[in-house]
PDB file of N, CA and C in Angstrom:
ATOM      1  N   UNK A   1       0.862  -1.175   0.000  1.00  0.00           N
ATOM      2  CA  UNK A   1       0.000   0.000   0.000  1.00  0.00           C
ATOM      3  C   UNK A   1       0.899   1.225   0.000  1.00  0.00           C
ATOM      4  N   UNK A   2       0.517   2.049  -1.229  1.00  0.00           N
ATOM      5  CA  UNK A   2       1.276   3.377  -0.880  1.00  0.00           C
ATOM      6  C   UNK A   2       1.265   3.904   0.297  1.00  0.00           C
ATOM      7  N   UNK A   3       2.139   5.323   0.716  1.00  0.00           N
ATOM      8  CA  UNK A   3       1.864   5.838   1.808  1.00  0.00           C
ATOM      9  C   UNK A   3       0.820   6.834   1.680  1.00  0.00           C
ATOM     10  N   UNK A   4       0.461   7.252   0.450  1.00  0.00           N
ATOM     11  CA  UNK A   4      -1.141   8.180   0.395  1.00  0.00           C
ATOM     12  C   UNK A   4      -2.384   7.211   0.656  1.00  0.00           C
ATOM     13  N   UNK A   5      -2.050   6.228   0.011  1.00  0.00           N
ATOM     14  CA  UNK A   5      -3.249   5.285   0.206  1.00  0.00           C
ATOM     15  C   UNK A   5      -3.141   4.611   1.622  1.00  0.00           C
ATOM     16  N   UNK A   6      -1.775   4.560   2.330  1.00  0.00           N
ATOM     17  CA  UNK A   6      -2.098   4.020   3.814  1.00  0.00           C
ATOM     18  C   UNK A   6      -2.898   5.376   4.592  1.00  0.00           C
ATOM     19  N   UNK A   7      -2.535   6.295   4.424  1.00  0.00           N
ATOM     20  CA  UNK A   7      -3.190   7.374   5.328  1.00  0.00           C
ATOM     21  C   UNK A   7      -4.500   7.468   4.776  1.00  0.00           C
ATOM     22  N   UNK A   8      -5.148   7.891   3.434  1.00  0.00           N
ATOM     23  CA  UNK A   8      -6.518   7.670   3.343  1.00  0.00           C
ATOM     24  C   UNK A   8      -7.012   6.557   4.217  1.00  0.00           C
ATOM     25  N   UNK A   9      -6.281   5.796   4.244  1.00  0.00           N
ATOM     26  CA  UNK A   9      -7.205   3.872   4.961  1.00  0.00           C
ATOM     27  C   UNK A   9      -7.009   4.496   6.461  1.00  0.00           C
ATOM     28  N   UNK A  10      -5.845   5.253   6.804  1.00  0.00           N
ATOM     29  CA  UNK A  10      -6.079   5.401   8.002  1.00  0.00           C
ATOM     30  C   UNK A  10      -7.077   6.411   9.024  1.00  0.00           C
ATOM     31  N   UNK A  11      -6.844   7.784   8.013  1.00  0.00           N
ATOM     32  CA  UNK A  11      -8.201   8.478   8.451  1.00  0.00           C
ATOM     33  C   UNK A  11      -9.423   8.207   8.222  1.00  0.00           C
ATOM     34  N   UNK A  12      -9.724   7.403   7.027  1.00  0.00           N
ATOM     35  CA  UNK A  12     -11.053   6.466   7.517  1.00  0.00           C
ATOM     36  C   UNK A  12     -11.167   5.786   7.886  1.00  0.00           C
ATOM     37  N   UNK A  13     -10.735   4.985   8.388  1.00  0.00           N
ATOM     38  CA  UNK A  13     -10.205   3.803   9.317  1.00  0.00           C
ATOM     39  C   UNK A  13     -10.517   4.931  10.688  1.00  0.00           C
ATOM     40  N   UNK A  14     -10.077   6.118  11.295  1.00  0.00           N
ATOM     41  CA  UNK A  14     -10.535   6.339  12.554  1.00  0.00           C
ATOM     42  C   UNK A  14     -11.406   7.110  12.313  1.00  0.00           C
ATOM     43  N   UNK A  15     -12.333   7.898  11.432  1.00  0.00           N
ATOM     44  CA  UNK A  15     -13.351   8.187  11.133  1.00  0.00           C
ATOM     45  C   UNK A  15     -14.493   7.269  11.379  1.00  0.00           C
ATOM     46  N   UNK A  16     -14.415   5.915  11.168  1.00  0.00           N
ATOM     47  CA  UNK A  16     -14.891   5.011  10.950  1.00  0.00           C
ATOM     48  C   UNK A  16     -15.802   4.584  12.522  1.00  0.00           C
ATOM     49  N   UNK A  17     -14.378   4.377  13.214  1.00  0.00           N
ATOM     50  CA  UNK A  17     -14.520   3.589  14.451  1.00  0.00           C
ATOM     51  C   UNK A  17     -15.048   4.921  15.365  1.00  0.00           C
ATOM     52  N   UNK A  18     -14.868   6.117  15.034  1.00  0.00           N
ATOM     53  CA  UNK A  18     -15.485   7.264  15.740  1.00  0.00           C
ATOM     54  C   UNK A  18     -17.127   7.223  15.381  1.00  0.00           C
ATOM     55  N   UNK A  19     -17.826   7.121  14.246  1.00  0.00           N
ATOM     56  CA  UNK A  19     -18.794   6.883  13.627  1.00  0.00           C
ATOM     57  C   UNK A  19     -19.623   5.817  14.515  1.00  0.00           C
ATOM     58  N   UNK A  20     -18.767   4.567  14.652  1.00  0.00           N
ATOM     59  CA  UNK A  20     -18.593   3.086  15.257  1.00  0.00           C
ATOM     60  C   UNK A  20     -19.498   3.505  16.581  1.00  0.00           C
ATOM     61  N   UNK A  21     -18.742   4.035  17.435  1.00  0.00           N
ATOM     62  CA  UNK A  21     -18.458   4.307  19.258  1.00  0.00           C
ATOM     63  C   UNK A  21     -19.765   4.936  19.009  1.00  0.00           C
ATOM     64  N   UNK A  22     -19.959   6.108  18.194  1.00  0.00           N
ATOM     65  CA  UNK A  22     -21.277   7.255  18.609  1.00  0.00           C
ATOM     66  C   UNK A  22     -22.228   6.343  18.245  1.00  0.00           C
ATOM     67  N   UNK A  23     -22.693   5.778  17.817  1.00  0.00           N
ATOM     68  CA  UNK A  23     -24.054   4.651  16.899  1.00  0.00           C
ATOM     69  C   UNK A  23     -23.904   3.847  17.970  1.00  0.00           C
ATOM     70  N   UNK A  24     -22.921   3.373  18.352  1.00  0.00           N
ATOM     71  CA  UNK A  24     -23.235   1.893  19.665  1.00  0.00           C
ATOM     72  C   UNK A  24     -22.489   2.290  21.107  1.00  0.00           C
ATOM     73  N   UNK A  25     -23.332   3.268  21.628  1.00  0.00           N
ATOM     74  CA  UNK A  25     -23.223   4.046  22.880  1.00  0.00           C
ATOM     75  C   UNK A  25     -23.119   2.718  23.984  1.00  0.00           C
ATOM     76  N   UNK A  26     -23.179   1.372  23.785  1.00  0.00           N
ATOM     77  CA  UNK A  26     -23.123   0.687  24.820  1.00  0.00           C
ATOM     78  C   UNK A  26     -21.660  -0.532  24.972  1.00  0.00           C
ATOM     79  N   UNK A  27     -20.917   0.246  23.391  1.00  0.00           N
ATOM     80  CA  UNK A  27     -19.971   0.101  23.458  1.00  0.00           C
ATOM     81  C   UNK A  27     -18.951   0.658  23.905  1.00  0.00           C
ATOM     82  N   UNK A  28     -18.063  -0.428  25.572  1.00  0.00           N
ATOM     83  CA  UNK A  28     -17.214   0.474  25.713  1.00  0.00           C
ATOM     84  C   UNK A  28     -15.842   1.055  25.412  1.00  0.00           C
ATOM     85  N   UNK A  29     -15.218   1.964  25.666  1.00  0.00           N
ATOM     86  CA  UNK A  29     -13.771   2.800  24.775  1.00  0.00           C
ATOM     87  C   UNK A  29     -13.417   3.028  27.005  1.00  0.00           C
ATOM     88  N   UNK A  30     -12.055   2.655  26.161  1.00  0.00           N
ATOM     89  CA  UNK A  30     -10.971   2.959  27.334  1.00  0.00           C
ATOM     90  C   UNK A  30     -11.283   4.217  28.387  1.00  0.00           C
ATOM     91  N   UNK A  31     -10.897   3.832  29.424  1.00  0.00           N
ATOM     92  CA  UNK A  31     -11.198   4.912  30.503  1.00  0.00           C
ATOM     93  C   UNK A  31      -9.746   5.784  30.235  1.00  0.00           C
ATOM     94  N   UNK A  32      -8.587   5.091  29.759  1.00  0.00           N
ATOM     95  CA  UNK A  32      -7.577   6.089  29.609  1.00  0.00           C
ATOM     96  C   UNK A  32      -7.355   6.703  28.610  1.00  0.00           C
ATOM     97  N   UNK A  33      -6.214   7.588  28.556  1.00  0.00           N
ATOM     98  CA  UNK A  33      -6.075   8.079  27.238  1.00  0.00           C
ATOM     99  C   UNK A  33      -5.443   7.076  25.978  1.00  0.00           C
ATOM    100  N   UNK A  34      -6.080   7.655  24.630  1.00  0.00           N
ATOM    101  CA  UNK A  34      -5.806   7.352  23.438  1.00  0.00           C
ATOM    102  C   UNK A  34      -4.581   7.215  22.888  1.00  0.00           C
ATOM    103  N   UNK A  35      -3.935   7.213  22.417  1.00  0.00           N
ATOM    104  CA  UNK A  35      -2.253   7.283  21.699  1.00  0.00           C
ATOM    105  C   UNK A  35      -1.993   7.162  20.336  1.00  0.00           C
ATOM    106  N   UNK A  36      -2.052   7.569  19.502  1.00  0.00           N
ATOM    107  CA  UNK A  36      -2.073   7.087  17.612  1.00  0.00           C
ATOM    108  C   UNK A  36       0.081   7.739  17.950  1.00  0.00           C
ATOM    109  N   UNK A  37       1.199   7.021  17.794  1.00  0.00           N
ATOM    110  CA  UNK A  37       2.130   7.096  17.888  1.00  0.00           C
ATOM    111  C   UNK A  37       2.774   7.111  16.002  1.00  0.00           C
ATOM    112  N   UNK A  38       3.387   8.023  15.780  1.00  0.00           N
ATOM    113  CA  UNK A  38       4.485   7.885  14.803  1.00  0.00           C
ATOM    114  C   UNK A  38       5.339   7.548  15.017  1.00  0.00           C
ATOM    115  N   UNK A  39       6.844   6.901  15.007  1.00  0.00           N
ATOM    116  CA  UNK A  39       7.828   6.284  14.662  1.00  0.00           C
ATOM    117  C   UNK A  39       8.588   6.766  13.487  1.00  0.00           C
ATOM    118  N   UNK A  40       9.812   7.486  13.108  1.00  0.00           N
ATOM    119  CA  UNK A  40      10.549   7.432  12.346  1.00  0.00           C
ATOM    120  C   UNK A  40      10.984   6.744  12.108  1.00  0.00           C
ATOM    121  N   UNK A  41      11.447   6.514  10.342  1.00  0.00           N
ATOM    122  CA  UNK A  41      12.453   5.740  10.076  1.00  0.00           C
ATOM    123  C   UNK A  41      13.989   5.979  11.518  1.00  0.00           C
ATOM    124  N   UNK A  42      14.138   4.623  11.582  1.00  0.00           N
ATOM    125  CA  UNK A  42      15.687   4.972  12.021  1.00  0.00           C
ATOM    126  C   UNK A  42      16.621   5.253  11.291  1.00  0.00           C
ATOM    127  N   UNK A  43      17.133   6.410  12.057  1.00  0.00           N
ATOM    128  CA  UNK A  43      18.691   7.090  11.353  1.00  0.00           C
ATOM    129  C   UNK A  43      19.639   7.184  12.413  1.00  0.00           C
ATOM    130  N   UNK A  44      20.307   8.002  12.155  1.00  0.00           N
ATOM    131  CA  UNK A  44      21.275   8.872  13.263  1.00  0.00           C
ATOM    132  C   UNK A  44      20.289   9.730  14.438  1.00  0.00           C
ATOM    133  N   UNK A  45      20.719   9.833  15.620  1.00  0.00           N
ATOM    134  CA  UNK A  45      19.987  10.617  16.246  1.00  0.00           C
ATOM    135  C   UNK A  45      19.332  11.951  15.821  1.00  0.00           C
ATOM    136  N   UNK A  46      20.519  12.929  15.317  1.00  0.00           N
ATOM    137  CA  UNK A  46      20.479  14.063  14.714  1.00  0.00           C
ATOM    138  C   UNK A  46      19.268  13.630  13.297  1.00  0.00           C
ATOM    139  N   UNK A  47      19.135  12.728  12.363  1.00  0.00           N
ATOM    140  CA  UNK A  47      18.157  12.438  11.696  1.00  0.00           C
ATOM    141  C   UNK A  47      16.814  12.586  12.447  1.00  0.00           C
ATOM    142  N   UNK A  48      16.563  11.810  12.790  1.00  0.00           N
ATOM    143  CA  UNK A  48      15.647  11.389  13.866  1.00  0.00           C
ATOM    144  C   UNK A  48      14.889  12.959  14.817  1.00  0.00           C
ATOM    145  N   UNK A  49      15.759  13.249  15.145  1.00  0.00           N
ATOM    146  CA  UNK A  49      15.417  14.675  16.001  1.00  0.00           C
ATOM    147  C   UNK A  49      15.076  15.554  14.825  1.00  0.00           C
ATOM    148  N   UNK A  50      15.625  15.660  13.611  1.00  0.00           N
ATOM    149  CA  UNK A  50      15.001  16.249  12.817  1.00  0.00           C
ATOM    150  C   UNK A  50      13.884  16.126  12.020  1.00  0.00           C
ATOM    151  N   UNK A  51      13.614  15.029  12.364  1.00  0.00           N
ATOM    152  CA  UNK A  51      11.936  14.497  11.495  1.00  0.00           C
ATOM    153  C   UNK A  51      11.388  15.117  12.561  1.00  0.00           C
ATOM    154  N   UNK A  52      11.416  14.954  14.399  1.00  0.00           N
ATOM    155  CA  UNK A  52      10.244  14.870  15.244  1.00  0.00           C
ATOM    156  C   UNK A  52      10.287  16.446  15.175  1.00  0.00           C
ATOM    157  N   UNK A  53      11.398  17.567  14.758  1.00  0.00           N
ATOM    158  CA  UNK A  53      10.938  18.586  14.853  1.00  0.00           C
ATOM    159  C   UNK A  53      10.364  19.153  14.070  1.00  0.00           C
ATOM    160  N   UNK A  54      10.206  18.874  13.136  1.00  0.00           N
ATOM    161  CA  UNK A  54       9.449  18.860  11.485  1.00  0.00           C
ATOM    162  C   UNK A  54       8.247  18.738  12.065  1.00  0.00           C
ATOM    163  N   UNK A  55       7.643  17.334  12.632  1.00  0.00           N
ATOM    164  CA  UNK A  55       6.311  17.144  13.224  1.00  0.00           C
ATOM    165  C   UNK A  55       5.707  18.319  13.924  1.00  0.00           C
ATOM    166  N   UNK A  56       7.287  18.471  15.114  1.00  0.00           N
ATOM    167  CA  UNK A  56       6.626  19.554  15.866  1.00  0.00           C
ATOM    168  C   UNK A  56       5.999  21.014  15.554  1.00  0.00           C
ATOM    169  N   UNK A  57       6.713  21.436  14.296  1.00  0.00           N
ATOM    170  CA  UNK A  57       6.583  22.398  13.897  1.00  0.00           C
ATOM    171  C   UNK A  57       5.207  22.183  13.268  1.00  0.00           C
ATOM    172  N   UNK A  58       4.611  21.372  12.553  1.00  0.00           N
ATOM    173  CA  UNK A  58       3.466  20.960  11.882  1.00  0.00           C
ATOM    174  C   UNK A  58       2.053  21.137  12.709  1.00  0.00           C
ATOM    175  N   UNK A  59       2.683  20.370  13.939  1.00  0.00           N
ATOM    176  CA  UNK A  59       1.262  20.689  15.192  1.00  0.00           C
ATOM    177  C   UNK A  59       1.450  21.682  15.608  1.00  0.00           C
ATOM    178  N   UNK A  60       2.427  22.540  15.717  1.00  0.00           N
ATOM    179  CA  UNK A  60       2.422  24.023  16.591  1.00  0.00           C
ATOM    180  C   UNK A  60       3.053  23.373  18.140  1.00  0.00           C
ATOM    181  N   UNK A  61       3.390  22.176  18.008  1.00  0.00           N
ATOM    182  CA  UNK A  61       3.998  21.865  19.563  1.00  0.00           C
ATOM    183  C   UNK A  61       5.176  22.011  19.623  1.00  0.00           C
ATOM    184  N   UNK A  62       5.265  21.773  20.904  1.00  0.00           N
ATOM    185  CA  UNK A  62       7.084  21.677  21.823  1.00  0.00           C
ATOM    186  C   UNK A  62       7.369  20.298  21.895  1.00  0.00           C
ATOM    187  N   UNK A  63       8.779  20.374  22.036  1.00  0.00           N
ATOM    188  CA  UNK A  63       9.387  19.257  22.401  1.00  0.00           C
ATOM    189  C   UNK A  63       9.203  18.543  24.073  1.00  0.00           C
ATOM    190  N   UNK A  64       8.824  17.478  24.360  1.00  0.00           N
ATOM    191  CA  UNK A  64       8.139  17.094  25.355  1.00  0.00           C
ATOM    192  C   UNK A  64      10.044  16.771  26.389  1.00  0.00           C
ATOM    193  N   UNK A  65      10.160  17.550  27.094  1.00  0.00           N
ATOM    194  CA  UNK A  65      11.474  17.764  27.953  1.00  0.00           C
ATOM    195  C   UNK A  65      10.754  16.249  29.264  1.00  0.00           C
ATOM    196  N   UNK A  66      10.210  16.244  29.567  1.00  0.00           N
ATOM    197  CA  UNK A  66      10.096  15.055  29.756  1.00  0.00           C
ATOM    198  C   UNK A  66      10.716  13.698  30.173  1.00  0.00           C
ATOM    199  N   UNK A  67      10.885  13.611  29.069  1.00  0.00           N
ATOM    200  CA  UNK A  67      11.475  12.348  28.322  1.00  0.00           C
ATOM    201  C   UNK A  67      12.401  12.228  27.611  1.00  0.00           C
ATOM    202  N   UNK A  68      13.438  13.680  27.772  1.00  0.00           N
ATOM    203  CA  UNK A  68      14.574  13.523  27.270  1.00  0.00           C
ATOM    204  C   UNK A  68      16.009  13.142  28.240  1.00  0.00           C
ATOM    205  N   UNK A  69      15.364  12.801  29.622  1.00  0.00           N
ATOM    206  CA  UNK A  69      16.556  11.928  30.004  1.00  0.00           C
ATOM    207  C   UNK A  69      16.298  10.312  30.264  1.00  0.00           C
ATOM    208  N   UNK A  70      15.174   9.721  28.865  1.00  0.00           N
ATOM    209  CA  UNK A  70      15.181   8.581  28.658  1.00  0.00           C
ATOM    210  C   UNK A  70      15.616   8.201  27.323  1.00  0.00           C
ATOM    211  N   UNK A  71      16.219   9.637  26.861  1.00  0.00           N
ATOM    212  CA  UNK A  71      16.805   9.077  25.103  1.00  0.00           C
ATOM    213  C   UNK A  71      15.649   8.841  24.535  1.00  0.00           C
ATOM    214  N   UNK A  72      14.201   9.307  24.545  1.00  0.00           N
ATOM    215  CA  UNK A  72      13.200   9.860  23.826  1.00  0.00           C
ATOM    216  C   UNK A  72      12.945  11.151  23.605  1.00  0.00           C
ATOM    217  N   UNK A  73      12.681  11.570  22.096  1.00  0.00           N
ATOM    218  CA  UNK A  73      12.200  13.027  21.116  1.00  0.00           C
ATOM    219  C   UNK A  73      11.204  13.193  21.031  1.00  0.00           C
ATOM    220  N   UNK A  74      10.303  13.334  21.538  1.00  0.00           N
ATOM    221  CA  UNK A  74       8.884  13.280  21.545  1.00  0.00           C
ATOM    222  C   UNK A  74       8.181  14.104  21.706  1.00  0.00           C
ATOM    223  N   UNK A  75       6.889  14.142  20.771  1.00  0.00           N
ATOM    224  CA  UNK A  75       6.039  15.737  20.423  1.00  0.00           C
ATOM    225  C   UNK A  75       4.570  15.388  20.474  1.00  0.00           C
ATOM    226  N   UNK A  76       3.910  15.650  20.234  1.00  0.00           N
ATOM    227  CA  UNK A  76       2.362  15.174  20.668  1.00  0.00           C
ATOM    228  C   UNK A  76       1.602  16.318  20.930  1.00  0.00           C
ATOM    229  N   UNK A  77       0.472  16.072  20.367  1.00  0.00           N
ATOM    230  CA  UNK A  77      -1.049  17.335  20.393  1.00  0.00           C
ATOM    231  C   UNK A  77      -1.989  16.429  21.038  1.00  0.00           C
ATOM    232  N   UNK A  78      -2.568  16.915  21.906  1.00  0.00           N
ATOM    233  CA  UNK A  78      -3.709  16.138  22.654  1.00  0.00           C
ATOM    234  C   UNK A  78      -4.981  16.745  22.055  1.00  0.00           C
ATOM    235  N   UNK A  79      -6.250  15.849  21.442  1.00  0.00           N
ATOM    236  CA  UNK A  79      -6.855  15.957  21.286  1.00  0.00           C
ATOM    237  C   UNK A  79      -8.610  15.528  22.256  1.00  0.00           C
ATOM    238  N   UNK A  80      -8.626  15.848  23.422  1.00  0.00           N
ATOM    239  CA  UNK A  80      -9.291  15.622  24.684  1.00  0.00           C
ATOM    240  C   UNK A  80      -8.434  14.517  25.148  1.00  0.00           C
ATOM    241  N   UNK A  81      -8.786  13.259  25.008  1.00  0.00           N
ATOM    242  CA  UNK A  81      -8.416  12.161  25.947  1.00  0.00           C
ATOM    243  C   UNK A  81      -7.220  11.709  24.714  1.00  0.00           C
ATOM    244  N   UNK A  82      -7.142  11.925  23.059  1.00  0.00           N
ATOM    245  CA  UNK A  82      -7.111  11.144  22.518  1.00  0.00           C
ATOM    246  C   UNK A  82      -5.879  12.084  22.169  1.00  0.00           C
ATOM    247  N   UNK A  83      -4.325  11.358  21.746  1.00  0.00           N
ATOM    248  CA  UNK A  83      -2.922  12.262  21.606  1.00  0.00           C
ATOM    249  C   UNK A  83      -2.673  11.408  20.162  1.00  0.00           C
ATOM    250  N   UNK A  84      -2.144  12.571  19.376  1.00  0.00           N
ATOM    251  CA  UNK A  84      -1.076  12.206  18.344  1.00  0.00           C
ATOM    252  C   UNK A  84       0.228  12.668  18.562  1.00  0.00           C
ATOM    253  N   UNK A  85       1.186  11.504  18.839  1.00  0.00           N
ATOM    254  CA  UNK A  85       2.078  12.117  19.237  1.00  0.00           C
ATOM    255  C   UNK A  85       3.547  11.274  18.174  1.00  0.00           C
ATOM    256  N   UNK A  86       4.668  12.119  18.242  1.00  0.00           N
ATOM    257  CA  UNK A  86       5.713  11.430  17.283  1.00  0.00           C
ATOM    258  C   UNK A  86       7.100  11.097  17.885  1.00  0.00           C
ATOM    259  N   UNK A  87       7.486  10.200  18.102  1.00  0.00           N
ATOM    260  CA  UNK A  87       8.740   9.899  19.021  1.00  0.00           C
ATOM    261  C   UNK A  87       9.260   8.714  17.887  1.00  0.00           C
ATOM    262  N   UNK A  88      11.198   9.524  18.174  1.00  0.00           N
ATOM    263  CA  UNK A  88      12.154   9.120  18.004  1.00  0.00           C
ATOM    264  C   UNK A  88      12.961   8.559  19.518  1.00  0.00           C
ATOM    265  N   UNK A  89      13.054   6.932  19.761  1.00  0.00           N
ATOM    266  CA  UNK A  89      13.929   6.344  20.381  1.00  0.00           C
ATOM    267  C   UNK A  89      15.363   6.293  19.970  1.00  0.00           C
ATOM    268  N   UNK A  90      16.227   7.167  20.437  1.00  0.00           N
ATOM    269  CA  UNK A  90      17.469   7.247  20.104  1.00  0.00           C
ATOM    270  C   UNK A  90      18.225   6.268  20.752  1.00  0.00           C
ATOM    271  N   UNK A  91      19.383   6.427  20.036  1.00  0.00           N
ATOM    272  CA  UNK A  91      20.616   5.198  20.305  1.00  0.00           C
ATOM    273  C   UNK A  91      20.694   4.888  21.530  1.00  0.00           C
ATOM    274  N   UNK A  92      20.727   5.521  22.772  1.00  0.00           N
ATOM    275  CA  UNK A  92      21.276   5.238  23.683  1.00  0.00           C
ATOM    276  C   UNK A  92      20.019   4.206  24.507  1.00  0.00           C
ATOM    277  N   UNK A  93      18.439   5.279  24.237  1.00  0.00           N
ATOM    278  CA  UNK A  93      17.182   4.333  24.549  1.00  0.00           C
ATOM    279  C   UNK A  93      17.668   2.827  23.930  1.00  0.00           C
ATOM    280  N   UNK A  94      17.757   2.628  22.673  1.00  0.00           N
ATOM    281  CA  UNK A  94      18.012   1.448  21.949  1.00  0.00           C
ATOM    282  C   UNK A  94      18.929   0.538  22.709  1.00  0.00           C
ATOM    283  N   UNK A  95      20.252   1.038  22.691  1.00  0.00           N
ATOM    284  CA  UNK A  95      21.261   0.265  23.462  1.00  0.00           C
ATOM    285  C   UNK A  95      21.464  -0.056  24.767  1.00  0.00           C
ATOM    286  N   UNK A  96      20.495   0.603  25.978  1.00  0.00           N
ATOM    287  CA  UNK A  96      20.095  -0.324  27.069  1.00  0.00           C
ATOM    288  C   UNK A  96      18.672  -0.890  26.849  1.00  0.00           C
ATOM    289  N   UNK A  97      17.920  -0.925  26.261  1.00  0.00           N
ATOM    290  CA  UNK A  97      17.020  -1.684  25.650  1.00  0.00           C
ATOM    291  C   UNK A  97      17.745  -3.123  25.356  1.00  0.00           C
ATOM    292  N   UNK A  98      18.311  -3.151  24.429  1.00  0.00           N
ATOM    293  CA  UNK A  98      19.309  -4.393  24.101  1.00  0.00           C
ATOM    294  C   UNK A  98      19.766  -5.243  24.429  1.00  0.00           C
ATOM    295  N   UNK A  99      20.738  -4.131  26.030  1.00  0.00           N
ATOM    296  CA  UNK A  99      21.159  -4.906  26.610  1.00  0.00           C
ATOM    297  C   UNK A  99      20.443  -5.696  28.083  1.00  0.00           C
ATOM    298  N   UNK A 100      19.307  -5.001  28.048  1.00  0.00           N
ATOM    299  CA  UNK A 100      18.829  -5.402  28.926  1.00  0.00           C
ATOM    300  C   UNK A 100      17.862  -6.809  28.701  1.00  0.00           C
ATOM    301  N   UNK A 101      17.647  -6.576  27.175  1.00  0.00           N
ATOM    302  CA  UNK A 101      17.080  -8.145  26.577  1.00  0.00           C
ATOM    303  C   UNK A 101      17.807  -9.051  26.351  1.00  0.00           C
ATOM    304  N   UNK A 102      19.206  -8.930  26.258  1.00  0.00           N
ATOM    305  CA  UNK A 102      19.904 -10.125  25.663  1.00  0.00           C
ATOM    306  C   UNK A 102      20.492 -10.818  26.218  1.00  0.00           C
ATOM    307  N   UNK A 103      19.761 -11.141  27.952  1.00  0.00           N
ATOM    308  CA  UNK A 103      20.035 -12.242  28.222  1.00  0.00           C
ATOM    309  C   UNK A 103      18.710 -12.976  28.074  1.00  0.00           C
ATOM    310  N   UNK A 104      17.450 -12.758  27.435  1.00  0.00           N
ATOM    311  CA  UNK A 104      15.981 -13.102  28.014  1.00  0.00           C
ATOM    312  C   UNK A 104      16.085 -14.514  27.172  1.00  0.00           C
ATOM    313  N   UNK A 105      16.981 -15.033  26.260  1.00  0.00           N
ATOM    314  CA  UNK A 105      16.842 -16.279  26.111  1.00  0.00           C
ATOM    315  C   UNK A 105      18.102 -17.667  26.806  1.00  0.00           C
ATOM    316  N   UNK A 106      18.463 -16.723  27.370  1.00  0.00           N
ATOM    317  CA  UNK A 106      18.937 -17.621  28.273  1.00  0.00           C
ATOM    318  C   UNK A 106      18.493 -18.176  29.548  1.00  0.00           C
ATOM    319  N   UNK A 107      17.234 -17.263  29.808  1.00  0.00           N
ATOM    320  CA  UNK A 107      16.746 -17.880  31.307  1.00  0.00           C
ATOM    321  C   UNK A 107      15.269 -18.173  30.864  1.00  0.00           C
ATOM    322  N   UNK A 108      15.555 -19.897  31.653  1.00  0.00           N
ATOM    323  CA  UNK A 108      14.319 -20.044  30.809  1.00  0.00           C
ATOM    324  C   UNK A 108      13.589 -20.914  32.651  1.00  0.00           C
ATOM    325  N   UNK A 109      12.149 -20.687  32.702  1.00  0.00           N
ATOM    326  CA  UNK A 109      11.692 -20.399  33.819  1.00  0.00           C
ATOM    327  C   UNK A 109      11.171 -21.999  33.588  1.00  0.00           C
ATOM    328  N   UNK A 110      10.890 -22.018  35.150  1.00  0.00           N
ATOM    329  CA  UNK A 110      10.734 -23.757  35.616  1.00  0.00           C
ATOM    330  C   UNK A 110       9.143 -23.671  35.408  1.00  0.00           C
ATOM    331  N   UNK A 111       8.624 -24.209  34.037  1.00  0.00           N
ATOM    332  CA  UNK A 111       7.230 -24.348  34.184  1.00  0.00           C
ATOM    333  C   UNK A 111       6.535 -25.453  34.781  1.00  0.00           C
ATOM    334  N   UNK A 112       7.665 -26.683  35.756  1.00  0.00           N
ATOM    335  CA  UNK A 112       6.645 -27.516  36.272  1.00  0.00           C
ATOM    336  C   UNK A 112       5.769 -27.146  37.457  1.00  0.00           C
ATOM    337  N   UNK A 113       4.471 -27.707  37.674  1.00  0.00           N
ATOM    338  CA  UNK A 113       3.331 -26.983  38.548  1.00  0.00           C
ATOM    339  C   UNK A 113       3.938 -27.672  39.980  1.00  0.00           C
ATOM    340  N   UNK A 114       4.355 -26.722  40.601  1.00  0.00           N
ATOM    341  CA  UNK A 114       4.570 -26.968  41.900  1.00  0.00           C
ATOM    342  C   UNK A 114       3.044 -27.182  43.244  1.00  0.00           C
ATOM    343  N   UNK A 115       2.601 -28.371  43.248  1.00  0.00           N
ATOM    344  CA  UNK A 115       1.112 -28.788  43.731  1.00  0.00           C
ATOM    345  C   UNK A 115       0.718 -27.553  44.972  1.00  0.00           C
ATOM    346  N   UNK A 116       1.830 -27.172  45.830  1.00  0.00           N
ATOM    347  CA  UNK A 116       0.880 -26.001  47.079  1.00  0.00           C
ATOM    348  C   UNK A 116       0.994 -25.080  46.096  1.00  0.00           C
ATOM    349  N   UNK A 117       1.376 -24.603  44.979  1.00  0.00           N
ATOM    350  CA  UNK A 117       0.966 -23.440  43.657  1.00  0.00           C
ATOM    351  C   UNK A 117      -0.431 -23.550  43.116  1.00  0.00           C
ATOM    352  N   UNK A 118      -0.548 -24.783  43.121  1.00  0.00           N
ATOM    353  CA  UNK A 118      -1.505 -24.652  42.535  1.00  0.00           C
ATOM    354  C   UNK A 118      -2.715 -24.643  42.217  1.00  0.00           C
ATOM    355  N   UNK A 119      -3.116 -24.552  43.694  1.00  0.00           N
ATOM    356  CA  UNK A 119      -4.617 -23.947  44.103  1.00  0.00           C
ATOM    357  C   UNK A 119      -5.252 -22.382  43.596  1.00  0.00           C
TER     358      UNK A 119
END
């Protein structure tokens, strides 16, 4: 799917399910907030920070200070409950990410049912 034709599918696609929710009022939608997230291509950090400020500039937002001593770029417009927001995970997010997974196939957990467990 192109990327014009993914975004048509996507704004009707949440047009849709907004349409959806108001017609079947006994359907329920999250008590928390919403999230529709962008993702950049990965680049270089400096790449990366320059797409999310592009975004930012697009919504009229700031850079969310936040979350920049987790090695996240992140910008976002809240729309009541419901946010569009655009974050770049930079290298350093990435690389304790990594390392913090790469032992997860080495420990591998005792699935036999221990009987006082298992009431």
């Amino acid at each position: 799917m192109s990327t014009g034709n993914h975004r048509t599918a996507t704004i009707a696609g949440l047009r849709a399910l907004a349409d959806f929710l108001e017609a079947n009022p006994a359907v329920p939608v999250p008590r928390s907030s919403i999230s529709i997230t962008y993702f950049p291509d990965r680049a270089d950090d400096a790449g990366m920070r320059a797409e999310i400020d592009r975004i930012a500039g697009l919504l009229g937002a700031e850079i969310d200070p936040g979350r920049l001593p987790y090695s996240h770029y992140r910008t976002g417009l809240d729309f009541g409950p419901v946010r569009y927001e655009a974050l770049a995970v930079l290298a350093a997010a990435r690389a304790r990410h990594e390392a913090v997974t790469s032992y997860e196939d080495c420990i591998l957990p005792d699935t036999t049912v221990n009987p006082a467990h298992a009431a």
